[in-house]
Protein backbone atom coordinates (compact mmCIF):
# COMPACT_ATOMS: atom_id res chain seq x y z
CA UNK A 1 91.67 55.35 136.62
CA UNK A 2 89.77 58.25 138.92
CA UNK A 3 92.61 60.46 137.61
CA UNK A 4 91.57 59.33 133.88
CA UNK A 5 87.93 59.92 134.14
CA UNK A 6 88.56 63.02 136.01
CA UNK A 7 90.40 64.48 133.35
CA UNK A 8 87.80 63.56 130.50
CA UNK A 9 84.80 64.96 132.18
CA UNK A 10 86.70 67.91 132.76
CA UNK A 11 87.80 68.46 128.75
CA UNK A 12 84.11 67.33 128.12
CA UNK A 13 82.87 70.15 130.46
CA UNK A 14 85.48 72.99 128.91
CA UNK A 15 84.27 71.83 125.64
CA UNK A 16 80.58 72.65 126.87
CA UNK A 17 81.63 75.80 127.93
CA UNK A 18 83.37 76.54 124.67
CA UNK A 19 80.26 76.07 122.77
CA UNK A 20 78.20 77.88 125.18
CA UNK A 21 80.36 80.83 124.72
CA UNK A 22 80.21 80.57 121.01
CA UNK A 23 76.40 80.90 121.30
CA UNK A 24 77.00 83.96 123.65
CA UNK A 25 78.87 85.63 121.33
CA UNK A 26 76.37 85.65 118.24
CA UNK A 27 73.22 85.94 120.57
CA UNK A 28 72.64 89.54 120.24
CA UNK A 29 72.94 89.37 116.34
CA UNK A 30 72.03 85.99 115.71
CA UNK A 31 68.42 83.52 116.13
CA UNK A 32 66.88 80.87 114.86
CA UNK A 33 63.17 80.65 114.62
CA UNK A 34 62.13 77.07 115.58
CA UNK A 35 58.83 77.47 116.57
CA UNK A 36 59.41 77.02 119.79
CA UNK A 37 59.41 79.69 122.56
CA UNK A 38 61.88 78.21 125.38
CA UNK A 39 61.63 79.15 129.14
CA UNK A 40 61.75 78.28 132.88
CA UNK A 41 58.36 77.72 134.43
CA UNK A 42 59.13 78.69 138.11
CA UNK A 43 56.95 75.50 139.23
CA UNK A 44 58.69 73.13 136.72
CA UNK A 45 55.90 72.52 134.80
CA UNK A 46 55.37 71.46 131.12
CA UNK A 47 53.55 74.13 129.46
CA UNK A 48 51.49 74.41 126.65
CA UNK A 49 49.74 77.59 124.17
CA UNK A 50 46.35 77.72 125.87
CA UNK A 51 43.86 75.67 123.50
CA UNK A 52 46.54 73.53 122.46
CA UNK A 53 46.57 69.63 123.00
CA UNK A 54 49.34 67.93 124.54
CA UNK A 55 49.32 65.40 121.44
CA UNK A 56 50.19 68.59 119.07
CA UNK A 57 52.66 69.66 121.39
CA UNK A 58 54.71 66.51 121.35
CA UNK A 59 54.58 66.54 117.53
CA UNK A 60 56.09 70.04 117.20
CA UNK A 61 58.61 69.17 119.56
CA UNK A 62 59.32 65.96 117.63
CA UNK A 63 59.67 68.58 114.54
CA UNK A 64 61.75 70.78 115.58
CA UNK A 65 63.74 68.08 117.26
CA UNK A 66 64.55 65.83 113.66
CA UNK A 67 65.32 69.46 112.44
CA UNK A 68 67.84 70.31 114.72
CA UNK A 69 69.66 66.55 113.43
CA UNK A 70 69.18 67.61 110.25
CA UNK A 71 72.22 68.19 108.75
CA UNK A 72 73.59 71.80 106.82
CA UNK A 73 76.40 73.96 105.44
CA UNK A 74 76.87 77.11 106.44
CA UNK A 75 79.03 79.10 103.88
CA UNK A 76 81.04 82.16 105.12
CA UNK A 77 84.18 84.32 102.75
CA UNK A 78 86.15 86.55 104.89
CA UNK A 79 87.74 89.84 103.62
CA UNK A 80 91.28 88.56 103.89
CA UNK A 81 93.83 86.45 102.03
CA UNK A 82 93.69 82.72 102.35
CA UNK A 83 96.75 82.06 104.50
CA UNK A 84 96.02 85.13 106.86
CA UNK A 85 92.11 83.21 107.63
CA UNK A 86 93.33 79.62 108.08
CA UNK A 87 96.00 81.08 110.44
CA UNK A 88 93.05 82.73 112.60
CA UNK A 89 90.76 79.66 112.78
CA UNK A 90 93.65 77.84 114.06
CA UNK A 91 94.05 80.35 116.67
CA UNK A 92 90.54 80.69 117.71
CA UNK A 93 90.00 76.90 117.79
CA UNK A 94 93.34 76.40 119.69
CA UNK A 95 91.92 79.22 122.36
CA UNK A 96 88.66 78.39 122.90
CA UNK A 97 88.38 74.87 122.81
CA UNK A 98 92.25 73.93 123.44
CA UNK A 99 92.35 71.79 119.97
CA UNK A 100 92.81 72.81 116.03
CA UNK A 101 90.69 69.63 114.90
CA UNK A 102 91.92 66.92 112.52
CA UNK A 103 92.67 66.79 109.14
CA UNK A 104 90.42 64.87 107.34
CA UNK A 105 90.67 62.39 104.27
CA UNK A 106 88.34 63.17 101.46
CA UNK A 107 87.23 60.94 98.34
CA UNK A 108 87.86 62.31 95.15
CA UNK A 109 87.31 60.66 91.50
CA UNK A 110 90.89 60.31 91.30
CA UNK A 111 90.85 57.78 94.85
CA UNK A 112 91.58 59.23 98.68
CA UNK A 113 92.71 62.76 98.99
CA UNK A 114 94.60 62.80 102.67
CA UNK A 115 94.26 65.62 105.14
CA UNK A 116 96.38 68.46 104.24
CA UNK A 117 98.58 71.37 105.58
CA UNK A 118 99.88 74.67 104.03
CA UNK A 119 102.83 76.97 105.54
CA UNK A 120 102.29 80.28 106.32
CA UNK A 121 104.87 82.68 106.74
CA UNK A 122 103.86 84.82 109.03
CA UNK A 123 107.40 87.23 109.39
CA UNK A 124 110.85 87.29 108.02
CA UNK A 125 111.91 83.89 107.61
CA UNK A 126 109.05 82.78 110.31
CA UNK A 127 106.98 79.97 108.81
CA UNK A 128 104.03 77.97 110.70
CA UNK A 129 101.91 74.67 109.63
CA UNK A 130 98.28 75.54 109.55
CA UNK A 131 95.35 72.95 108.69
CA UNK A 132 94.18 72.86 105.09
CA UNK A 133 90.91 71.51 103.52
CA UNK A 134 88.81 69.07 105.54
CA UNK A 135 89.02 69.01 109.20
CA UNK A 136 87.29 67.09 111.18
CA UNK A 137 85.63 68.79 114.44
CA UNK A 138 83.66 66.67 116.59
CA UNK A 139 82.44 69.46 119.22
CA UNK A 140 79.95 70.21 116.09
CA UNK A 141 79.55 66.87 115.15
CA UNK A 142 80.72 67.98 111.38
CA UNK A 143 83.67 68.90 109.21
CA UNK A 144 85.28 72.63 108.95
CA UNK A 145 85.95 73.00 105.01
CA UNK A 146 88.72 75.71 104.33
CA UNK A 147 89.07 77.53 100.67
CA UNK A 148 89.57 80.18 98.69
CA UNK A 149 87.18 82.11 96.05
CA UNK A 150 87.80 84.92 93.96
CA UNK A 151 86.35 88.25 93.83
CA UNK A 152 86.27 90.71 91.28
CA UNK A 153 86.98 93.68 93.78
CA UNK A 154 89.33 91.92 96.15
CA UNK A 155 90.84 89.11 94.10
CA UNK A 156 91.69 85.80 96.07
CA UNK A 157 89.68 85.61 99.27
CA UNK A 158 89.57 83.35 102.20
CA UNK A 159 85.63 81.07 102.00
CA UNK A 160 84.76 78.74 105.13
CA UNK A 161 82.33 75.79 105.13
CA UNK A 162 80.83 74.24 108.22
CA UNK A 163 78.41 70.89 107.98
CA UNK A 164 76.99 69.95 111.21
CA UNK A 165 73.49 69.80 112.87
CA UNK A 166 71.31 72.76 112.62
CA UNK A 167 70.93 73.11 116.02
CA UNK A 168 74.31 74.64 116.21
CA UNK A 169 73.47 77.30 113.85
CA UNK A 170 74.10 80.24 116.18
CA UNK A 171 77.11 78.22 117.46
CA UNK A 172 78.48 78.25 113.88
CA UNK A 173 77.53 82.14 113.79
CA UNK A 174 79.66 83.06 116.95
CA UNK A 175 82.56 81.39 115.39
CA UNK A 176 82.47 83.34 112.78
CA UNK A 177 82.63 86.51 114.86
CA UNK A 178 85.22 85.05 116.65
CA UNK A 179 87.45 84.86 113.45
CA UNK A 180 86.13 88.33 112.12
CA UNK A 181 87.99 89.70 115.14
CA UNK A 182 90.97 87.11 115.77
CA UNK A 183 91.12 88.88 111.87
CA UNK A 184 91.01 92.33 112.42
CA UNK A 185 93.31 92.35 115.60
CA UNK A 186 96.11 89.76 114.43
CA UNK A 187 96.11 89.56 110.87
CA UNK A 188 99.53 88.32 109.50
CA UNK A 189 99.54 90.89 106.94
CA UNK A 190 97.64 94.21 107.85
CA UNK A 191 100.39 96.94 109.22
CA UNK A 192 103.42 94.29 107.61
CA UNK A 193 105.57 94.97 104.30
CA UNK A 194 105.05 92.77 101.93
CA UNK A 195 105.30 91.62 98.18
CA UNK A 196 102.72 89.34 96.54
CA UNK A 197 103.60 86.27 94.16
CA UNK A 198 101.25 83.66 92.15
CA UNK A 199 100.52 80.32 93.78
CA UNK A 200 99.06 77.63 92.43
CA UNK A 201 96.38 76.82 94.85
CA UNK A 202 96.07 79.91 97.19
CA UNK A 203 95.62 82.72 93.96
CA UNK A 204 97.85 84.97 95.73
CA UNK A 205 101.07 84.30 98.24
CA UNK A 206 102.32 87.45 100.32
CA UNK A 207 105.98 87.13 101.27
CA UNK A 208 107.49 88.98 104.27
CA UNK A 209 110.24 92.18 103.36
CA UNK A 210 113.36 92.62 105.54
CA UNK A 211 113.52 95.72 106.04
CA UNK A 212 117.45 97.14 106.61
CA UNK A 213 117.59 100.83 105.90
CA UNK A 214 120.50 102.31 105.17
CA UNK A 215 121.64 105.16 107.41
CA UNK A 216 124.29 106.46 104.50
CA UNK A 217 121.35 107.62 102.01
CA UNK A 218 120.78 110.84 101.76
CA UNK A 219 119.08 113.49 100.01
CA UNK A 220 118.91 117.29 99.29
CA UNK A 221 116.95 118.96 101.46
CA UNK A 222 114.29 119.88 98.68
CA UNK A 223 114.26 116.75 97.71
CA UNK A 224 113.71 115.35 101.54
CA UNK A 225 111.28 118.16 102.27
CA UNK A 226 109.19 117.32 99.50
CA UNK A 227 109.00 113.29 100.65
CA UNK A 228 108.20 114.46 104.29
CA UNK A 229 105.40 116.79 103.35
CA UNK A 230 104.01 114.31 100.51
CA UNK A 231 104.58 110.42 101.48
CA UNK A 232 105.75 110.00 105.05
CA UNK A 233 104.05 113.31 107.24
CA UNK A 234 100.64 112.38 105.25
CA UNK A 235 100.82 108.47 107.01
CA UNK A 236 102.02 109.66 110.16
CA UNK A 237 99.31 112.41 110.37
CA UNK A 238 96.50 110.45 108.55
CA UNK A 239 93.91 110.62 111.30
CA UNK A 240 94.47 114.51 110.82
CA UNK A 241 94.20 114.63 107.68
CA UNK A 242 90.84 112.50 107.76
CA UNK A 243 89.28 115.09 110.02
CA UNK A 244 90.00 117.85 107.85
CA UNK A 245 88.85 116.07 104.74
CA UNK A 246 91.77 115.65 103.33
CA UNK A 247 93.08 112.44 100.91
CA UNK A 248 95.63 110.24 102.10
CA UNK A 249 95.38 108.01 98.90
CA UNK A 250 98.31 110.08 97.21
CA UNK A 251 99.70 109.28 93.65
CA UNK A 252 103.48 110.16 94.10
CA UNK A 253 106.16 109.78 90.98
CA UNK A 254 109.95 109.76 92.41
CA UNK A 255 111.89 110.03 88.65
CA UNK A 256 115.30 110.84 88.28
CA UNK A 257 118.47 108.89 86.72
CA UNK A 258 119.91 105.23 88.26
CA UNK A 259 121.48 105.64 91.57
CA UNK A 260 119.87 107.96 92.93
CA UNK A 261 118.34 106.21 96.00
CA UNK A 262 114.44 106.15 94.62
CA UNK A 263 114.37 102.53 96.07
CA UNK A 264 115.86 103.22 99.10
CA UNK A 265 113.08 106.04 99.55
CA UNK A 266 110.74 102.96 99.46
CA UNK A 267 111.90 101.20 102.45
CA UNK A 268 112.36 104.36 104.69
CA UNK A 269 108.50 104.76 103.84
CA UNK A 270 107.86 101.27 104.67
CA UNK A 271 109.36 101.52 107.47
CA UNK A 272 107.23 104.58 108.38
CA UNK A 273 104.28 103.28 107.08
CA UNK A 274 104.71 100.09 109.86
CA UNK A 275 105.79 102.33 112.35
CA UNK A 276 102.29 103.81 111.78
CA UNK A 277 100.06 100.50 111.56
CA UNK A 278 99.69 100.88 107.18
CA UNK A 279 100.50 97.98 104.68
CA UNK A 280 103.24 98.35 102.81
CA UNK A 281 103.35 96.21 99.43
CA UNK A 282 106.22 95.87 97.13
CA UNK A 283 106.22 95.81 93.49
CA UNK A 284 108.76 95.59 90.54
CA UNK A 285 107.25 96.54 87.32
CA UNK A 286 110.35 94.95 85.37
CA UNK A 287 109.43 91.22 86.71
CA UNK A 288 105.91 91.16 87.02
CA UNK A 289 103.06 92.16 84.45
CA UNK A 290 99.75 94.40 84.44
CA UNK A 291 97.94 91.74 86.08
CA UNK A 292 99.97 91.29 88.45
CA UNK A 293 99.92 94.91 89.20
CA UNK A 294 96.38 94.67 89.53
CA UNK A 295 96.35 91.92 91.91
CA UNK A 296 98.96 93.74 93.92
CA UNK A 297 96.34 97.00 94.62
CA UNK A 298 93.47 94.46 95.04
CA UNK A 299 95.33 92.80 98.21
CA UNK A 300 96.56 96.69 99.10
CA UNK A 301 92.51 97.58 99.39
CA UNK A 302 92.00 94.51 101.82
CA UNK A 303 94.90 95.45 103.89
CA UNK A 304 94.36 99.16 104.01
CA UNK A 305 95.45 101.89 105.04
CA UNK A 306 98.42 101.08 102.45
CA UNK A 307 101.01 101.91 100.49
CA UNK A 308 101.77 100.50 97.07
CA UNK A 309 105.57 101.03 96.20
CA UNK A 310 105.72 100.44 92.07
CA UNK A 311 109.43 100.71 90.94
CA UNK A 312 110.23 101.19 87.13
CA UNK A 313 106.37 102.49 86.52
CA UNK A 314 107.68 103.72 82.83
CA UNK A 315 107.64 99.77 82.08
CA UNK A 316 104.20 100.26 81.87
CA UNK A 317 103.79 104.00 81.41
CA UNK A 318 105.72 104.22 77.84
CA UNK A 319 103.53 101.78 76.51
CA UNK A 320 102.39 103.68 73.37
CA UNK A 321 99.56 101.09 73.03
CA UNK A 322 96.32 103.21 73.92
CA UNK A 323 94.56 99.89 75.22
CA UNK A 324 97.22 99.50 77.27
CA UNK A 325 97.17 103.27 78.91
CA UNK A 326 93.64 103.07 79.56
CA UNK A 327 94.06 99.82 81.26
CA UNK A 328 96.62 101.41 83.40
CA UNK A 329 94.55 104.57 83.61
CA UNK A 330 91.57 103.14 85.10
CA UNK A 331 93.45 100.88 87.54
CA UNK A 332 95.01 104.25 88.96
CA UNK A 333 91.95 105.68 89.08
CA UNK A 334 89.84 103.28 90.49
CA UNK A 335 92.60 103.15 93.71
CA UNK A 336 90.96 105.20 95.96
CA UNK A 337 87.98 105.86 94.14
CA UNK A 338 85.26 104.22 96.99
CA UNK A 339 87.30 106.73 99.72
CA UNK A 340 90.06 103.72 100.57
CA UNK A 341 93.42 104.74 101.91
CA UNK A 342 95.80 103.46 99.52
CA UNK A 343 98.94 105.77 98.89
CA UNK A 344 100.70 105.14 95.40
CA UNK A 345 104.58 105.82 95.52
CA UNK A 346 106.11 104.92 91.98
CA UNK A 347 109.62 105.18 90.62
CA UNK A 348 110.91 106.11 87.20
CA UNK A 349 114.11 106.39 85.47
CA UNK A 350 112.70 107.84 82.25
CA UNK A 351 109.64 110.43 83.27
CA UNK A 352 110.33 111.74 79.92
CA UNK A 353 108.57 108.61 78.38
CA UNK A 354 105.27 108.57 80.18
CA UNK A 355 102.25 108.96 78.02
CA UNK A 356 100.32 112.84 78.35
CA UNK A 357 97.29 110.93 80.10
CA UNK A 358 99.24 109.42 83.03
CA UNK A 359 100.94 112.61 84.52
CA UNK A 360 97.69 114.82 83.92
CA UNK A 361 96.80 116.30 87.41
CA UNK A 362 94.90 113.96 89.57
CA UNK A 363 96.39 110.93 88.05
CA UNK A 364 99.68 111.90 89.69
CA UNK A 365 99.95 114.68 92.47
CA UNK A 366 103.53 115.10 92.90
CA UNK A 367 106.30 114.85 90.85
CA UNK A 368 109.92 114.60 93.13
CA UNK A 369 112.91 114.34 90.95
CA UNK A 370 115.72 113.09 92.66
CA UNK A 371 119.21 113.81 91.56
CA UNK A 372 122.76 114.53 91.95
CA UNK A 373 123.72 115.78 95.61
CA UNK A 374 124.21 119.29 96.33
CA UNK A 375 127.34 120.70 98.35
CA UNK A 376 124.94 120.20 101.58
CA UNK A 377 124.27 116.84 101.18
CA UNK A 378 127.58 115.91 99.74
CA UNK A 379 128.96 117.16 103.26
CA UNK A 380 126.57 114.87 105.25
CA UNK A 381 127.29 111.49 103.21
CA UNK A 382 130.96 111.63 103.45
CA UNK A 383 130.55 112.54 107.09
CA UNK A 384 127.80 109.41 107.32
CA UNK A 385 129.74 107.16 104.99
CA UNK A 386 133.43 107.72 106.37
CA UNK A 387 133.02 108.58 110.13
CA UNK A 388 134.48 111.96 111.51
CA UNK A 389 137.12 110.26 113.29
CA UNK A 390 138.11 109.46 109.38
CA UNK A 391 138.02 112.70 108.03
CA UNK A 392 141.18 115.13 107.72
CA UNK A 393 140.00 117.96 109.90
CA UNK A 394 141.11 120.07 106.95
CA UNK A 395 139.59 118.73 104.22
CA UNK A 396 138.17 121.47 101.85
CA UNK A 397 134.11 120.08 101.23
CA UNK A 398 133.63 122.80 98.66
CA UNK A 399 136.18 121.33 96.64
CA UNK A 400 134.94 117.48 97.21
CA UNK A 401 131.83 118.79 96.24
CA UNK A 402 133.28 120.47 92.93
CA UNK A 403 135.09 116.83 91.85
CA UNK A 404 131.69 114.86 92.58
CA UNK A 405 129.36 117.58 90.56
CA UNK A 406 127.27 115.48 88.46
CA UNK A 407 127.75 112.31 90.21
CA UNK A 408 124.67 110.55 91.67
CA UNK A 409 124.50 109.02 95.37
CA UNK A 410 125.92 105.53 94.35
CA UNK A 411 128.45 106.86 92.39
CA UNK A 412 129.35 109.46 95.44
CA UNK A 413 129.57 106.19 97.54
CA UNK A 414 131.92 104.14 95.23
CA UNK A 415 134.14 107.35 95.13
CA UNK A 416 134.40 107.14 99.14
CA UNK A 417 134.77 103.70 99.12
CA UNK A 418 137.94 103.71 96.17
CA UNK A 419 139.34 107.00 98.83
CA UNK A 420 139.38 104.44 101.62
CA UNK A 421 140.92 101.54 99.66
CA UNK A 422 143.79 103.32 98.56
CA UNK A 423 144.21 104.86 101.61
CA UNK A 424 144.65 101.19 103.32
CA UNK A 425 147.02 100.43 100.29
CA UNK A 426 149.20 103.24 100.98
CA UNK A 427 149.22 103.17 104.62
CA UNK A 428 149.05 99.35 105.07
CA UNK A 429 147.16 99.86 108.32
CA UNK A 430 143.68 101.19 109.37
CA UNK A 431 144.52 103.89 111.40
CA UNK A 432 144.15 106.75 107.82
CA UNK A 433 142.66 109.54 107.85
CA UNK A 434 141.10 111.07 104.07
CA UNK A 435 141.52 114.26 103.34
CA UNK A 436 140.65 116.33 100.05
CA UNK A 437 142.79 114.45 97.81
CA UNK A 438 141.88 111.46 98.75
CA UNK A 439 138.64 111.90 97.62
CA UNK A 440 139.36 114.47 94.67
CA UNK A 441 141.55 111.88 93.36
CA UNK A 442 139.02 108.90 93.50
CA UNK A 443 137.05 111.13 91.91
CA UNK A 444 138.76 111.72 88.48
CA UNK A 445 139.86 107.94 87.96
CA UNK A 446 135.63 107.39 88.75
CA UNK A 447 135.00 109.86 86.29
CA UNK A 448 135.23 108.05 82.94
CA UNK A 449 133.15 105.37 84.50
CA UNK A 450 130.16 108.38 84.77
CA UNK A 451 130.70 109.39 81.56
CA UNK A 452 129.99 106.28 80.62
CA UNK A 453 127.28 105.34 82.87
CA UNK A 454 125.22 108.38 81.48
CA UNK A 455 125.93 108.16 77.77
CA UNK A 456 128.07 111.09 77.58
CA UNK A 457 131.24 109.38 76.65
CA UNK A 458 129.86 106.36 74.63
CA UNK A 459 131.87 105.45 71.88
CA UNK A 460 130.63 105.51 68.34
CA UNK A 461 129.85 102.18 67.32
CA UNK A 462 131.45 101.04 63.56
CA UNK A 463 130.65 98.36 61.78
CA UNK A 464 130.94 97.57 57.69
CA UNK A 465 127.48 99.75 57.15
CA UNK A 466 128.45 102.95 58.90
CA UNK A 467 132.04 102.61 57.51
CA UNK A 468 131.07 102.36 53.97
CA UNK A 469 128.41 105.25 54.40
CA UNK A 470 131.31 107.02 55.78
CA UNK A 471 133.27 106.18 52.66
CA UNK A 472 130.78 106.83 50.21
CA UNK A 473 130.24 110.55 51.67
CA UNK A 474 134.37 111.78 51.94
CA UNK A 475 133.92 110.19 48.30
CA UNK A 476 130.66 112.43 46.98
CA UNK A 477 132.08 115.41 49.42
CA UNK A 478 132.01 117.56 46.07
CA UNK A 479 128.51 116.27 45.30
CA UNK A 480 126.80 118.01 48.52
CA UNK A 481 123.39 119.36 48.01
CA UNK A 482 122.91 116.98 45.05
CA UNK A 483 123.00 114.07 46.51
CA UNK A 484 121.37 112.59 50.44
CA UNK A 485 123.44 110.28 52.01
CA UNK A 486 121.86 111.41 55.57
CA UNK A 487 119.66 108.21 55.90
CA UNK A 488 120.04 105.05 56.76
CA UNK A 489 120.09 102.54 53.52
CA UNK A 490 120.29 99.37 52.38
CA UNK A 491 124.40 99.68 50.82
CA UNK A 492 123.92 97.34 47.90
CA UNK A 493 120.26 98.09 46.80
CA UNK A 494 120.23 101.77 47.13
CA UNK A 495 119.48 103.84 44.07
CA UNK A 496 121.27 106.98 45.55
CA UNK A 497 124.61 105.07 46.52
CA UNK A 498 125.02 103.23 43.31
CA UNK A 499 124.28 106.82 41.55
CA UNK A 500 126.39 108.28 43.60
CA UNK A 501 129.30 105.87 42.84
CA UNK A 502 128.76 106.00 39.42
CA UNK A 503 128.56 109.90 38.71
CA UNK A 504 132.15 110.12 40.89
């Protein structure tokens, strides 16, 4: 029983301490005026203003005292998502006073709403169960009241309510400041890759990237040169570039056919971007729409610095609808407009397509195409891909080089990979080596495929229209220059075929 009551007056007495603490921590920025100037007499006597009766005295203090019962809400929204705040009170509450509260039951019209609990993922695959809505926290004698409101800057932000006594006003303030900074030195998501998708209840839902980069890409050394000097040396030398006044917020287009390894350019510079404390947010422009986009560089300007990786930007950038550009104009624009550090990287498969507007200068500061490889980097791949214990010490790279010309990284990969398999095939073991027609020779039967893939070999299509209209012209071949067969018509209600049928 000793043990018992032991124990409660010393949780009662860290509790004490806790709020203390919490008044501590807001007193230099934080008061209340009551009226009432408190202090220690050193003979520990009562003291009144001179002139004052003791009668007025005792009604003040009766004042100030039902005001300090008097119950209020204190309101607070926090610069950061939803999740990323209820995740913070949890771990100031859990720190300081050794409990997260308890979920609390509300009434609603539609009967009792119970206490409720969100998951937040807070890494790759790494989920936790944080409070939600009401909780009930009896060290303020009130309720904590969690929720979300939306900003036209920021988009979906994370609001606090507290209702307890006034007299714990500047308790109520320190708590804030201790969630400000739980915020800025653990958030879930600032210095994390990321991509963003709609919920329901919480506006926006930011889900973790695995990031697994692939040692085998590689690129020309122009085209690496010009990535290192324009994406990934600005983040790693930001701070120097600050002090010489000098943006970070880069607009970078990486265009260039499929295959190419555009995307996998995006998770080396997340990587880098992590390595380096920045955000790194995810976006695919073929799944999601303009809104989306939007809400993706609003969440990017919380969690600054960051970079915003947009693959297949021409989604949006052919639009030919001039509402539509200027929409996409201005939302450029206005990234980094108030002096934040958010870095645009986009992809593009058709550069040619983009409207005059969105690759003026200023709206996009470097164009990198990225292409075929070059003899160099052809070299480096196979060496990367197949292993040098692999490789025929006399196999001729210049020639390798000659039977991939044209082909981009992916297909240079499937042509190792088709070398190696026929190599196992013929050898029926895994002790072969590859040599120059090994790889030569995957190259030719992957050939066709490429002509294919890039349009150059695609067969005509036929069907009953084209085939008459090639009928009709071997028929009128004598009729040239009197008659124009070089559009495309309807076959049975055209004026020209039926005259041409009929003067043959």
């Amino acid at each position: 029983m000793t043990a018992t009551i032991n124990y409660a007056e010393q949780q009662k007495a860290k509790f004490q301490n806790a709020l203390a603490n919490l008044g501590l921590v807001a007193a230099n920025t934080y008061s209340v005026d009551q009226g009432v100037v408190h202090h220690i007499d050193p003979k520990n006597k009562i003291s009144l203003p001179e002139g004052m009766e003791a009668a007025k005295g005792s009604k003040i203090l009766a004042e100030v005292a039902a005001a300090d019962a008097q119950m209020e809400v204190f309101n607070k929204t926090f610069r950061y998502r939803p999740e990323d705040g209820a995740l913070a009170l949890q771990r100031v509450l859990s720190k300081f006073f050794g409990t997260t509260g308890r979920g609390k039951a509300i009434m609603t019209m539609f009967g009792s709403q119970p206490p409720q609990q969100i998951e937040v993922e807070v890494g790759p695959g790494e989920t936790v169960t944080v409070a939600w809505g009401h909780i009930d926290f009896s060290h303020l004698d009130g309720t904590l009241m969690l929720g979300v409101t939306r900003d036209a800057e920021y988009g979906t932000l994370f609001q606090m309510s507290i209702e307890c006594p006034k007299k714990y006003a500047h308790m109520v303030a320190g708590l804030w400041m201790l969630i400000e900074q739980e915020l800025r030195e653990n958030s879930i998501y600032r210095g994390k890759s990321v991509y963003r998708v709609n919920d329901r209840e919480l506006g926006d839902k930011l889900k973790f990237i695995n990031l697994e980069e692939n040692p085998t890409i590689v690129y020309n050394s122009n085209v690496y040169e010009a990535l290192r000097n324009t994406v990934w040396g600005v983040i790693e030398n930001a701070e120097l570039f600050k002090q010489d006044h000098r943006r970070t917020n880069k607009r970078v287009l990486l265009h260039g056919p499929y295959g190419t390894g555009k995307s996998e350019a995006g998770i080396k510079t997340a990587v880098i971007a992590n390595a380096a404390n920045w955000s790194f947010f995810q976006f695919n422009s073929g799944k999601e729409n303009l809104d989306d986009l939007e809400a993706t560089l609003k969440t990017a300007r919380l969690y600054q610095p960051a970079v915003v990786f947009i693959e297949d930007i021409d989604v949006y950038a052919g639009q030919e609808n001039e509402q539509y550009q200027t929409r996409l104009s201005n939302l450029f624009d206005g990234v980094g407009s108030k002096g934040d550090q958010v870095m645009l990287v986009m992809t593009s498969n058709k550069a040619a397509n983009f409207s005059k507007g969105m690759l003026r200068a200023g709206r996009v500061d470097r164009m990198i195409e990225v292409g075929p490889l070059d003899r160099e980097a052809t070299e480096e791949m196979i060496r990367r891909v197949i292993g040098v214990e692999r490789l025929d010490k006399k196999i001729d790279f210049d020639l390798v080089h000659e039977a991939l010309v044209g082909f981009e990284p992916a297909f240079v990969r499937s042509t190792f990979d088709q070398a190696a398999e026929a190599a196992i095939i013929r050898t029926k073991s895994l002790t072969y080596t590859l040599g120059t027609e090994d790889f030569v020779g995957a190259a030719v039967l992957l050939r066709p495929q490429h002509e294919m893939h890039t349009n150059k070999g695609e067969p005509k299509k036929t069907t009953f229209d084209t085939a008459m209209r090639d009928l009709v012209r071997e028929s009128v071949r004598d009729l040239e220059g009197h008659v124009d067969l070089s559009g495309d018509y309807d076959l049975e209600g055209s004026v020209k075929f039926q005259d041409a049928v009929h003067n043959n």
